[in-house]
Protein backbone atom coordinates (compact mmCIF):
# COMPACT_ATOMS: atom_id res chain seq x y z
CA UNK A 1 16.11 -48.41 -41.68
CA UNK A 2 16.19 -47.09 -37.88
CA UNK A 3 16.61 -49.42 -35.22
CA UNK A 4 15.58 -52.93 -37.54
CA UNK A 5 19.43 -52.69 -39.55
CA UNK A 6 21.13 -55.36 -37.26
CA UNK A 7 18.41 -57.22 -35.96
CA UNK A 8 17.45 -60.32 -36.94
CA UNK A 9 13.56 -62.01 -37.71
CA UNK A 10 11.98 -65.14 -38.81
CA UNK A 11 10.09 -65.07 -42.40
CA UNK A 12 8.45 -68.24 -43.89
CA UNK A 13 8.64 -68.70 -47.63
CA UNK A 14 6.16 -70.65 -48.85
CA UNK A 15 6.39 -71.08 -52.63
CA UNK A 16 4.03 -72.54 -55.01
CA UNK A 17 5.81 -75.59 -57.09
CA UNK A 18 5.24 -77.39 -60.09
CA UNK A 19 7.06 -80.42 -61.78
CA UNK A 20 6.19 -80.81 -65.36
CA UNK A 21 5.18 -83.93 -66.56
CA UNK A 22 7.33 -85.44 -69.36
CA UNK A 23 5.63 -85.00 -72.86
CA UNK A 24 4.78 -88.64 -74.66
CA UNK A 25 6.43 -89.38 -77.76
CA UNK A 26 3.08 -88.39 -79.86
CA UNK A 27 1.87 -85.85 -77.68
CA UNK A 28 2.78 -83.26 -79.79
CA UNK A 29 1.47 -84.12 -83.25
CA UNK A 30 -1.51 -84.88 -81.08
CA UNK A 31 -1.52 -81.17 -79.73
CA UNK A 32 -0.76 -79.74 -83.26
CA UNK A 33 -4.12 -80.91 -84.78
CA UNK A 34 -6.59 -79.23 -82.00
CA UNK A 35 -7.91 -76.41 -82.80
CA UNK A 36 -7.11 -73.46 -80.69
CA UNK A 37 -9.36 -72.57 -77.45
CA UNK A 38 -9.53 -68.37 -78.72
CA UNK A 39 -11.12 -67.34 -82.09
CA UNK A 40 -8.16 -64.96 -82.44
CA UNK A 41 -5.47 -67.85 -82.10
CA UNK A 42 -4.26 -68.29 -78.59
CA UNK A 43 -2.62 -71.66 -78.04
CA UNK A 44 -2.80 -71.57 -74.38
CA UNK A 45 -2.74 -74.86 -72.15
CA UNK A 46 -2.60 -75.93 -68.74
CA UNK A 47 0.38 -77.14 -67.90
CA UNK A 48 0.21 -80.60 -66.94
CA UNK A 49 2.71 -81.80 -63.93
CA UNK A 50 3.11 -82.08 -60.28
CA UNK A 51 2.16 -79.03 -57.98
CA UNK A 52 2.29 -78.91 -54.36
CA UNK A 53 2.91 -76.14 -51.97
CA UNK A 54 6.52 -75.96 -49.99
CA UNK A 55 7.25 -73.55 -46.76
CA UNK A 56 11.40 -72.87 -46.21
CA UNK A 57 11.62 -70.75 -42.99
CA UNK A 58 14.09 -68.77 -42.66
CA UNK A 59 15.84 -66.06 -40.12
CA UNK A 60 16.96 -62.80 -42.11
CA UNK A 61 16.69 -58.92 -41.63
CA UNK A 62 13.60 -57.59 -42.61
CA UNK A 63 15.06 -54.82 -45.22
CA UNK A 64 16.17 -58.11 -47.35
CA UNK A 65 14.59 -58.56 -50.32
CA UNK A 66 12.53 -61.72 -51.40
CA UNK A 67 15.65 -62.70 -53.78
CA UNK A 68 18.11 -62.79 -51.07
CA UNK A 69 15.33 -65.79 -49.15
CA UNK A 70 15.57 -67.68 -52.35
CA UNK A 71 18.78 -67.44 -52.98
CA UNK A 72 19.78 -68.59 -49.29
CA UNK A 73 17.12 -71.31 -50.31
CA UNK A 74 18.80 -72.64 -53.11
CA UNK A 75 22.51 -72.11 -51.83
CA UNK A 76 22.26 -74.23 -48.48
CA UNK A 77 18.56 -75.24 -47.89
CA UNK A 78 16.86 -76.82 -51.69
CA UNK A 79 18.99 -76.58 -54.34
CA UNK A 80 16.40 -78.13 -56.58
CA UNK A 81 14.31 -74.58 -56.05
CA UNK A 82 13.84 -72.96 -59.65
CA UNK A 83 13.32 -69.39 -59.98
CA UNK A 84 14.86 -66.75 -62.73
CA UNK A 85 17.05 -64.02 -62.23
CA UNK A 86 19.35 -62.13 -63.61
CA UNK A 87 20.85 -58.77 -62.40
CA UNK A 88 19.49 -58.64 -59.10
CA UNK A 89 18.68 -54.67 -58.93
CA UNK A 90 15.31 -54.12 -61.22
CA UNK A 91 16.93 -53.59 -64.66
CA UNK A 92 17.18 -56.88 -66.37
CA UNK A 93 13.10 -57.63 -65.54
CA UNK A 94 14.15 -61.01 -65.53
CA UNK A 95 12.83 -62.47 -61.74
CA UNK A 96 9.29 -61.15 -62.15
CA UNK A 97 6.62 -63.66 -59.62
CA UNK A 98 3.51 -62.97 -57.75
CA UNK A 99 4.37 -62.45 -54.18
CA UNK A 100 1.85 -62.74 -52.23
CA UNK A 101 -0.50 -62.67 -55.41
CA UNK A 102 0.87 -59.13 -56.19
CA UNK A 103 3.02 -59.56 -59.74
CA UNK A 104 6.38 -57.71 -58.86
CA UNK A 105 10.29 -58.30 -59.15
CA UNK A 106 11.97 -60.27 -56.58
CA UNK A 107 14.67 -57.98 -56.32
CA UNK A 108 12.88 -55.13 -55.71
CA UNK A 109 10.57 -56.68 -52.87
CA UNK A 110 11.58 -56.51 -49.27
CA UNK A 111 10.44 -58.69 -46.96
CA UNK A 112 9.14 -56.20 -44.22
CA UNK A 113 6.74 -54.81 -47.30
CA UNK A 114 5.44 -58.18 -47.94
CA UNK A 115 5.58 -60.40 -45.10
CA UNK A 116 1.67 -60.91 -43.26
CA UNK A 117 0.81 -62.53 -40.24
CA UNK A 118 -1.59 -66.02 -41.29
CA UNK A 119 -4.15 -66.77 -38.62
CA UNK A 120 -2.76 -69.58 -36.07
CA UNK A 121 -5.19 -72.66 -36.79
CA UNK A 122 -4.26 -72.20 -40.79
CA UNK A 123 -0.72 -70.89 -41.16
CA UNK A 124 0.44 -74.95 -41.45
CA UNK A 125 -2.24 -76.46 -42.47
CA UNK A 126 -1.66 -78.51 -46.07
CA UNK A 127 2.01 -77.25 -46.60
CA UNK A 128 5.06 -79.20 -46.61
CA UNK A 129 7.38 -77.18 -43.99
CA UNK A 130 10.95 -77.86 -45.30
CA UNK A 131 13.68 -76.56 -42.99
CA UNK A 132 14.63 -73.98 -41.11
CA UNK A 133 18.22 -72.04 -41.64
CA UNK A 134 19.81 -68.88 -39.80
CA UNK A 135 20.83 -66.10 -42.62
CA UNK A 136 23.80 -64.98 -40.44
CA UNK A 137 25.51 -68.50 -40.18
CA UNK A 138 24.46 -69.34 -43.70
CA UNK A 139 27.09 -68.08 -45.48
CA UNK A 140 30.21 -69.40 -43.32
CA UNK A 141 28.53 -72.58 -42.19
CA UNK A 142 27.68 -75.96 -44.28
CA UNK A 143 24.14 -78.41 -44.05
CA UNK A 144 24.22 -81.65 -43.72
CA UNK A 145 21.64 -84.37 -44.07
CA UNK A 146 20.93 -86.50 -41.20
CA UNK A 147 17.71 -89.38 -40.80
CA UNK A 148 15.91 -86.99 -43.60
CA UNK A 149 16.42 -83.60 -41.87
CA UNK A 150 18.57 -80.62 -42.75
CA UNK A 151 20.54 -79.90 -39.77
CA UNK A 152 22.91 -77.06 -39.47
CA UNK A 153 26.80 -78.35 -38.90
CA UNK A 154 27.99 -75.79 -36.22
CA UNK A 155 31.83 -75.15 -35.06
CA UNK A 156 31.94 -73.86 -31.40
CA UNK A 157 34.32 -71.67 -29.98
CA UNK A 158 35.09 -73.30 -26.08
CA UNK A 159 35.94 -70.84 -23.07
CA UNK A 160 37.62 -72.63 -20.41
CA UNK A 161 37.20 -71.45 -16.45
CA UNK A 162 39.05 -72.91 -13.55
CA UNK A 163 35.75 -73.13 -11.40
CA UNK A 164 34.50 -75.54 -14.28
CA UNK A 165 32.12 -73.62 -15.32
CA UNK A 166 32.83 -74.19 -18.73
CA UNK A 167 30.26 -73.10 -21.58
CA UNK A 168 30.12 -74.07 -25.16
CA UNK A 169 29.52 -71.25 -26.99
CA UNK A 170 28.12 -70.55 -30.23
CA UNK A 171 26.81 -67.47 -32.15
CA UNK A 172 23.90 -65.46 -31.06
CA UNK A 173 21.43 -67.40 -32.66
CA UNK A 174 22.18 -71.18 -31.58
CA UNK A 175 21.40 -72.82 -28.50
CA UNK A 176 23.68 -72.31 -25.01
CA UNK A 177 24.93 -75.35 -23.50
CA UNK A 178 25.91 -75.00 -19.90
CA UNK A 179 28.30 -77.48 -18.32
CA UNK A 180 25.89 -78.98 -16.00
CA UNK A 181 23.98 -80.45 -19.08
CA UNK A 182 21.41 -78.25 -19.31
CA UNK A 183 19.86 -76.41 -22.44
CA UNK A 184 19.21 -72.92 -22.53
CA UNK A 185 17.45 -71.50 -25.33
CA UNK A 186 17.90 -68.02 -26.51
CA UNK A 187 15.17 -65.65 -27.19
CA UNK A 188 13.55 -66.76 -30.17
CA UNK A 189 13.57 -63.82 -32.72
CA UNK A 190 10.10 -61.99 -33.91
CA UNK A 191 8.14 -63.60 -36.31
CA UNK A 192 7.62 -61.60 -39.55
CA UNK A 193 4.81 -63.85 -40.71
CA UNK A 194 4.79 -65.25 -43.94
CA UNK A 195 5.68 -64.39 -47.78
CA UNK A 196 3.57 -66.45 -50.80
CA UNK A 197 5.61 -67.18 -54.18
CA UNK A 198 3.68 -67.96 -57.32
CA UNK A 199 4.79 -67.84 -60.90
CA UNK A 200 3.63 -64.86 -63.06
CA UNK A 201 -0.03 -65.11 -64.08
CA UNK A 202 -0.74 -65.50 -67.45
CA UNK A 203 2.12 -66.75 -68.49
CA UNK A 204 2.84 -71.25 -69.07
CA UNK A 205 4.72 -72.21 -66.23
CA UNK A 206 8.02 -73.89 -66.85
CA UNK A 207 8.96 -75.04 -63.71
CA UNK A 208 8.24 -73.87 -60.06
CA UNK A 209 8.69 -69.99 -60.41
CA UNK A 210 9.78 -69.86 -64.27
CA UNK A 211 7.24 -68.64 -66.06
CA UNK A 212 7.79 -69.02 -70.18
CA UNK A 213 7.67 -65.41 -71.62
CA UNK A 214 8.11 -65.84 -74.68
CA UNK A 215 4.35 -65.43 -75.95
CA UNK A 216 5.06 -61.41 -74.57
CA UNK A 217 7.81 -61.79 -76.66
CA UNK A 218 6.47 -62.62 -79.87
CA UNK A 219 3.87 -60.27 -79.29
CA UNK A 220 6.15 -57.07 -79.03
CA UNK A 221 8.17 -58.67 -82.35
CA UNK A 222 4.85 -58.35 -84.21
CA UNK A 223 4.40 -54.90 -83.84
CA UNK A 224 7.89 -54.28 -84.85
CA UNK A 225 9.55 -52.27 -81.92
CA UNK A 226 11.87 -50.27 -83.85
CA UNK A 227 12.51 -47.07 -85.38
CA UNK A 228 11.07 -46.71 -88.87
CA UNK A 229 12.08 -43.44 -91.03
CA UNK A 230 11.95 -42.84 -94.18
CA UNK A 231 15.66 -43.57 -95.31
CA UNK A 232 16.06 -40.23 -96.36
CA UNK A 233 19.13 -38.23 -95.44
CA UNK A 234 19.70 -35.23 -94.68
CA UNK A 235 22.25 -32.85 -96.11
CA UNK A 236 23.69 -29.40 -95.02
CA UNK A 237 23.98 -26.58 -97.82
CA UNK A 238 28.04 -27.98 -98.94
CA UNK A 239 25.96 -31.31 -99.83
CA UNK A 240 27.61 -33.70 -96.57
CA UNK A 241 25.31 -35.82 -94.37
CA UNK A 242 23.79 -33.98 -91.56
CA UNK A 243 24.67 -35.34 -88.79
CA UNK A 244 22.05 -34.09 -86.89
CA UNK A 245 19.39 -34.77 -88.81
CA UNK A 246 17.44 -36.52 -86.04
CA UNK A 247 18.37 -33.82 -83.44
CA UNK A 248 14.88 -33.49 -81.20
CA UNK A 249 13.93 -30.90 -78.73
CA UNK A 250 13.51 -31.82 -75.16
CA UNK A 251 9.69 -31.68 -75.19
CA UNK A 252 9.82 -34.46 -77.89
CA UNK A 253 12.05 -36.81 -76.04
CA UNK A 254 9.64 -36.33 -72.54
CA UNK A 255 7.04 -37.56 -74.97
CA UNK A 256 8.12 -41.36 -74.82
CA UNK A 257 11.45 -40.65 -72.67
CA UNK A 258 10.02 -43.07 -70.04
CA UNK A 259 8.41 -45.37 -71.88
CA UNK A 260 11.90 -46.33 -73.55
CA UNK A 261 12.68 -47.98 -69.75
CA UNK A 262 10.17 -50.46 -70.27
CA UNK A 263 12.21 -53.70 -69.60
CA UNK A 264 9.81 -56.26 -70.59
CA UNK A 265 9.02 -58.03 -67.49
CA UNK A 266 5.86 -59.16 -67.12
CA UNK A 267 4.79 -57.41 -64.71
CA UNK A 268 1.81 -55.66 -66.19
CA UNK A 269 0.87 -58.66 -68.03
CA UNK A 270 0.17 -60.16 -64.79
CA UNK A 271 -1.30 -57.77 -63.57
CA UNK A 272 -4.24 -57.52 -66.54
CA UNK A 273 -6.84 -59.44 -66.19
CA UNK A 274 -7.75 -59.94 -69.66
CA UNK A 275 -4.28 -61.21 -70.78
CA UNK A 276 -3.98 -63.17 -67.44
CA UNK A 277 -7.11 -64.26 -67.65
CA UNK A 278 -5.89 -65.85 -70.63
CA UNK A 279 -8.29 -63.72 -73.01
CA UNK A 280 -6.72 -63.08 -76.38
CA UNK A 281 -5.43 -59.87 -75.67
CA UNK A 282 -2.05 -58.15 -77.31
CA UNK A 283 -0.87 -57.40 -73.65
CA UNK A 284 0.14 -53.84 -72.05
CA UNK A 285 3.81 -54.67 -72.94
CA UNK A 286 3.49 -55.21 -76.29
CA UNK A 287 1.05 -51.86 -76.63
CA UNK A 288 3.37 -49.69 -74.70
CA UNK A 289 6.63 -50.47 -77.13
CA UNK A 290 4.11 -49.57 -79.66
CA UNK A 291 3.32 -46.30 -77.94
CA UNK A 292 6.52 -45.45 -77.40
CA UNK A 293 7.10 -45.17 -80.98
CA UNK A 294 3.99 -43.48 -82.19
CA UNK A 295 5.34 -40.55 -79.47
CA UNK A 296 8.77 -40.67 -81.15
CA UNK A 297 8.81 -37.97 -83.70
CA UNK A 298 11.63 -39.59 -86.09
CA UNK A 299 9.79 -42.45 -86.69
CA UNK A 300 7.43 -42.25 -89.45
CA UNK A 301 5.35 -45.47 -89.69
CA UNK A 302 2.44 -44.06 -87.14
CA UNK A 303 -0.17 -45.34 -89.60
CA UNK A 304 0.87 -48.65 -90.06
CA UNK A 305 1.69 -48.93 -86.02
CA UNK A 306 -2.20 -47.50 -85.51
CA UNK A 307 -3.31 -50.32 -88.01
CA UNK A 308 -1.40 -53.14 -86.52
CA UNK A 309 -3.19 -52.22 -83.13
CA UNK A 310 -6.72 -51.62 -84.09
CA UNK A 311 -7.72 -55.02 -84.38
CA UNK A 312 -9.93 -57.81 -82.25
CA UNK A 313 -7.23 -58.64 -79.96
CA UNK A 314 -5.20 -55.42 -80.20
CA UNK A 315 -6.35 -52.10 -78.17
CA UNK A 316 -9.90 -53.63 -78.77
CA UNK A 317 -9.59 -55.83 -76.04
CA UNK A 318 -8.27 -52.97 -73.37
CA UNK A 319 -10.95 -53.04 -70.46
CA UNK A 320 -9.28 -49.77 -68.65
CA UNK A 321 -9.33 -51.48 -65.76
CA UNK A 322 -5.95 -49.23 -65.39
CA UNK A 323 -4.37 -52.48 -62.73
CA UNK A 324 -1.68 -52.88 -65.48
CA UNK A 325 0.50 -49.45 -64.32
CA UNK A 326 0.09 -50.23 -60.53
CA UNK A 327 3.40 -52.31 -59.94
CA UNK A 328 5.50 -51.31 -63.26
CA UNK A 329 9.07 -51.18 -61.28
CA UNK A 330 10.33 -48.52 -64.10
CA UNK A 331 7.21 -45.88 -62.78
CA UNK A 332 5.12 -46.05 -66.38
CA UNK A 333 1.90 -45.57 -65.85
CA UNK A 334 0.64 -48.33 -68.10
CA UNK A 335 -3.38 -47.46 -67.95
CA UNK A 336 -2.66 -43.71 -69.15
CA UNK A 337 -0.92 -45.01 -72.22
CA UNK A 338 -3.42 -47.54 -73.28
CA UNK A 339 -6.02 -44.94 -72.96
CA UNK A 340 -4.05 -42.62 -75.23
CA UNK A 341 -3.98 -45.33 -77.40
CA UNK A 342 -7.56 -45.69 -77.50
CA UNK A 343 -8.20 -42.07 -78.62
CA UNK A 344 -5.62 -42.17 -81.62
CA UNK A 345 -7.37 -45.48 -82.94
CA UNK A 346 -10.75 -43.90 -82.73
CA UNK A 347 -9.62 -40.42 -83.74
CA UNK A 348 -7.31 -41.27 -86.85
């Protein structure tokens, strides 16, 4: 990182919330009779609850990622701050948000890649500013509440001097009190601007930055991601099971090597904007686990995979508007593969 490794900046989180409203007894057998807002079935609603806008700022080093903020949020600042995560280095998929209306992984975005500079007259305007913590004394130092405020509890180190000169010292971050009374302020550390937190688009919105995944989930389980052969085995000339009967060559793996890494995330769900613009659309995920198996050569359902996606809300629905690939944090290049699957529906 150069020069920035040590150093220390301000970043203010501001992150979109949401409360959700408790269902009524007979809500739901209310809900159950409606009939559903697509043609094709989509069951989509607003979610109904409290939403207001919340700003934490914070003092941290700018190759941190947007995780470690919320985490330092939750730990000494809000603990009421809800947000999903899981193995905190971009394999589980689990902590996808919009930042800054960009759908990408918490874990995997650093603050000095996302942090912008607000114009002065509107940077506070509306928002509910929090508190303010230092990242460095975070972790060793407790927060107490006092007349409504978070206020940090500090435990000074005294130097004494025989010309009474005495000064209360803290860390490099808190104020300098001299021994005449006076207050000297550090330097006040550079100002990265701000970071925005939303929950993933297209998705219901459990609470704050939980977003309910499970409709990508059902999805994928309906086009059945999972190898389908024939059942046959295969036998070497003394009549014993082969044992490499599914032995490929290394171009056949390259052809849906990578897209085994999906993870499921999200990400280039909320990044379409036919699925999150709540369209009755298949999503990218689903179609890529699809595509990885057509590619796979042991697999021998290709036909019924092909039929499965050739319908109104299937591949049908794909606009190629190619934004699904541009933040997939496992590098597939989601666009290319829903094109691909365009020509094999129209070419079968």
């Amino acid at each position: 990182m150069g020069g920035i490794g040590n150093a220390t900046a301000t970043v203010t989180i501001r992150v979109k919330r949401f409360a959700p409203r408790p269902e009524r007894p007979n809500r739901s057998a209310v809900t159950a009779l409606r009939k559903p807002a697509s043609p094709f079935g989509s069951t989509r609603k607003r979610p109904r609850g409290k939403q207001w806008s919340q700003e934490y700022t914070l003092r941290v080093h700018p190759h941190d990622t947007v995780l470690d903020c919320l985490l330092i949020i939750k730990r000494t600042l809000d603990p009421t701050l809800a947000f999903r995560y899981s193995c905190g280095h971009g394999m589980c998929g689990s902590d996808a948000v919009a930042v800054n209306g960009t759908p990408t992984l918490l874990c995997t975005a650093r603050i000095s890649d996302y942090a912008k500079q607000l114009p002065q007259n509107t940077q506070n305007e509306g928002f509910r500013r929090t508190a303010t913590v230092n990242r460095s004394a975070a972790a060793t130092r407790g927060f107490a509440a006092s007349g409504g405020n978070v206020t940090e509890t500090n435990t000074t180190e005294t130097t004494e001097d025989t010309d009474a000169n005495s000064v209360s010292a803290t860390d490099a971050n808190a104020t300098v009190v001299a021994a005449e009374g006076t207050v000297a302020p550090t330097p006040l550390a550079p100002d990265l601007g701000i970071i925005e937190l939303a929950p993933l688009p297209g998705f219901p919105v459990q609470r704050d930055l939980i977003a309910d995944i499970d409709p990508m989930l059902d999805q994928i389980k309906r086009l059945q991601p999972y190898l389908q052969a024939d059942g046959k085995l295969a036998t070497t000339r003394e009549g014993k099971v082969d044992v490499f009967e599914y032995l490929q060559k290394p171009e056949q793996l390259a052809k849906y090597e990578l897209l085994s890494n999906c993870i499921a995330c999200g990400v280039c769900e909320g990044s379409c904007p036919v699925f999150a613009g709540g369209e009755a659309f298949i999503g990218p995920a689903a179609l890529v686990m699809a595509s990885r198996f057509l590619n796979d050569s042991r697999d021998d359902a290709a036909q019924q995979r092909l039929d499965a996606i050739d319908t109104a809300d299937g591949i049908a629905a794909c606009q190629s508007v190619r934004a699904c690939g541009r933040q997939c944090p496992r590098g597939i290049d989601v666009g290319e593969e829903m094109w691909q699957l365009t020509t094999a529906v129209r070419e079968r």
